[in-house]
Protein backbone atom coordinates (compact mmCIF):
# COMPACT_ATOMS: atom_id res chain seq x y z
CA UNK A 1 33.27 -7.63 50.26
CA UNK A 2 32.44 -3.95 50.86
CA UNK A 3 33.00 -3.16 54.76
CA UNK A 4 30.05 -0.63 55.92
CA UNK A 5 29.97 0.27 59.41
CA UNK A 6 26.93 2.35 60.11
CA UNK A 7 27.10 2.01 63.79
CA UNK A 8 30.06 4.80 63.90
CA UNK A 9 29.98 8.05 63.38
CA UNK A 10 32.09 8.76 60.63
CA UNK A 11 33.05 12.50 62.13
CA UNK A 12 34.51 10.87 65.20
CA UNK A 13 36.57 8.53 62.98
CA UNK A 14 38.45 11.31 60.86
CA UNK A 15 38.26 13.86 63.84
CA UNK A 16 40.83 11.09 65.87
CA UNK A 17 43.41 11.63 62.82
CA UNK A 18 42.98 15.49 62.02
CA UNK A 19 40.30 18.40 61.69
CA UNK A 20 38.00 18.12 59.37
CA UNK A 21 35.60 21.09 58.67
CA UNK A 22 32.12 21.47 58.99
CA UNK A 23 30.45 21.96 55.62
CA UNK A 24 29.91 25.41 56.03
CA UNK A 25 33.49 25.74 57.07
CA UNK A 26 34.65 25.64 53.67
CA UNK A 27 34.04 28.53 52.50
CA UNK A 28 35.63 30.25 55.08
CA UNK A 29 38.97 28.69 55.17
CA UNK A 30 40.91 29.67 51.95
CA UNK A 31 42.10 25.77 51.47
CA UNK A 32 40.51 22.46 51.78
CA UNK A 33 41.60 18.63 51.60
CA UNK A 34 39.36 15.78 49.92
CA UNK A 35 37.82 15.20 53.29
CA UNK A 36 36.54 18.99 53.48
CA UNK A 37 35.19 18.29 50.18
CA UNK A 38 33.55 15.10 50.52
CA UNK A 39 31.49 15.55 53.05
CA UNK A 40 30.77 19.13 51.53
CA UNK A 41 29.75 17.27 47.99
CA UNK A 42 28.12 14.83 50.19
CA UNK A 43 25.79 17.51 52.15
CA UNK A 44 24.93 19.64 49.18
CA UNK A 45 23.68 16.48 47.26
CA UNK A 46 21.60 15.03 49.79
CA UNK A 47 20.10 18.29 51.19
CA UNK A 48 19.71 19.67 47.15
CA UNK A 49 18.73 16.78 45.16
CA UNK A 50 17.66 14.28 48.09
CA UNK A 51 19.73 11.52 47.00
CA UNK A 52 21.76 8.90 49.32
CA UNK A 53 25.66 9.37 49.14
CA UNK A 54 27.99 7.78 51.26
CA UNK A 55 31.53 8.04 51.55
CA UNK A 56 34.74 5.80 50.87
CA UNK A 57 37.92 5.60 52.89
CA UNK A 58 40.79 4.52 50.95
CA UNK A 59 44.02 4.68 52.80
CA UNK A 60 45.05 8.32 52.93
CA UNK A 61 41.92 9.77 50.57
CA UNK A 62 37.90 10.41 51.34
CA UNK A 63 35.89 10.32 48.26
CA UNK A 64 32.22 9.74 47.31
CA UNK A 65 29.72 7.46 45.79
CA UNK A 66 25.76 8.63 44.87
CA UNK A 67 22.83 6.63 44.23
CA UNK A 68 21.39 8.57 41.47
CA UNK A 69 18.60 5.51 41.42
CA UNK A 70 19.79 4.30 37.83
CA UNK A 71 21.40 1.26 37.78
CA UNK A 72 22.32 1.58 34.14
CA UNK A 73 24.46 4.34 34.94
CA UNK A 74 27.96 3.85 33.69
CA UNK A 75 31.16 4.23 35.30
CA UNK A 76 33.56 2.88 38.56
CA UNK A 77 30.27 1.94 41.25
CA UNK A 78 29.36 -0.22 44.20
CA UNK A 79 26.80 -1.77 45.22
CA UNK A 80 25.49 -1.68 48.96
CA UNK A 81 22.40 -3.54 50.32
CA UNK A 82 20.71 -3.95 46.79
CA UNK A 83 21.25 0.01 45.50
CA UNK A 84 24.08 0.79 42.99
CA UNK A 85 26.27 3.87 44.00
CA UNK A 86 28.62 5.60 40.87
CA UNK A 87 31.59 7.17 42.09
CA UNK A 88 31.82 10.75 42.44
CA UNK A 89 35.24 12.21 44.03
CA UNK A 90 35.19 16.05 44.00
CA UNK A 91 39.17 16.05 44.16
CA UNK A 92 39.33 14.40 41.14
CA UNK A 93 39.79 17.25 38.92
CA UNK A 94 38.23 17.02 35.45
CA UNK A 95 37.20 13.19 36.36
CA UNK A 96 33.50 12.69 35.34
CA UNK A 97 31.43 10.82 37.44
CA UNK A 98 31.79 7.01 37.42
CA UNK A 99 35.79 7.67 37.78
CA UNK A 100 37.84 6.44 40.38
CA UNK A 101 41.39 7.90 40.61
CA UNK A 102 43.91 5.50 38.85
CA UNK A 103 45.48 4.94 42.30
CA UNK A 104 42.13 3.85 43.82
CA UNK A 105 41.30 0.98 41.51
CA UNK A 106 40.95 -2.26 42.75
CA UNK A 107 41.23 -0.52 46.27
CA UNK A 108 38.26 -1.93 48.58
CA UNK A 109 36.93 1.28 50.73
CA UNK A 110 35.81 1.29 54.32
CA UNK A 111 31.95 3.06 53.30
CA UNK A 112 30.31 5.23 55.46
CA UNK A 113 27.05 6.81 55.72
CA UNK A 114 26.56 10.39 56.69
């Protein structure tokens, strides 16, 4: 059972355990952590290409998850109320999307939308 909470803010829930950057903020700052970059991925895909991404809290990592609107699309994905999201986690270098880090797998995520 995937746990979504869309009732909390998710900035409130990472700003209790540490700073977390605005998206713009990124480029200032000369170093980033994978929640800087999720919600940076997150932001440029939904304000670019308009589609839904939400994000998944594993213990001690942030990653991401888009619906590109193709089911058929392979790879690691979840599905949340009836739409299939394929994992995308920009700190997973030279991962393609649809794959999870090895770490993650089998790993149920807290998912929150932005």
């Amino acid at each position: 059972q995937i746990h979504c909470n869309p009732h909390q803010n998710f900035y409130t829930i990472l700003l209790r355990h540490e700073k977390v950057n605005f998206p713009e903020e990124n480029f200032y700052y000369p170093a980033n952590d994978c929640e800087d970059r999720s919600i940076l991925f997150a932001t440029l895909v939904r304000e670019i290409y308009g589609l839904d991404v939400v994000l998944l809290h594993y213990p001690n990592h942030l990653s991401t998850a888009v619906d590109f609107g193709d089911p058929t699309i392979k790879g690691d994905a979840i599905s949340l109320d009836g739409r299939h999201y394929v994992m995308c986690d920009p700190t997973y270098i030279g991962a393609r999307i649809g794959m999870t880090m090895d770490q993650y797998r089998g790993v149920m995520p807290e998912v929150y939308r932005q």
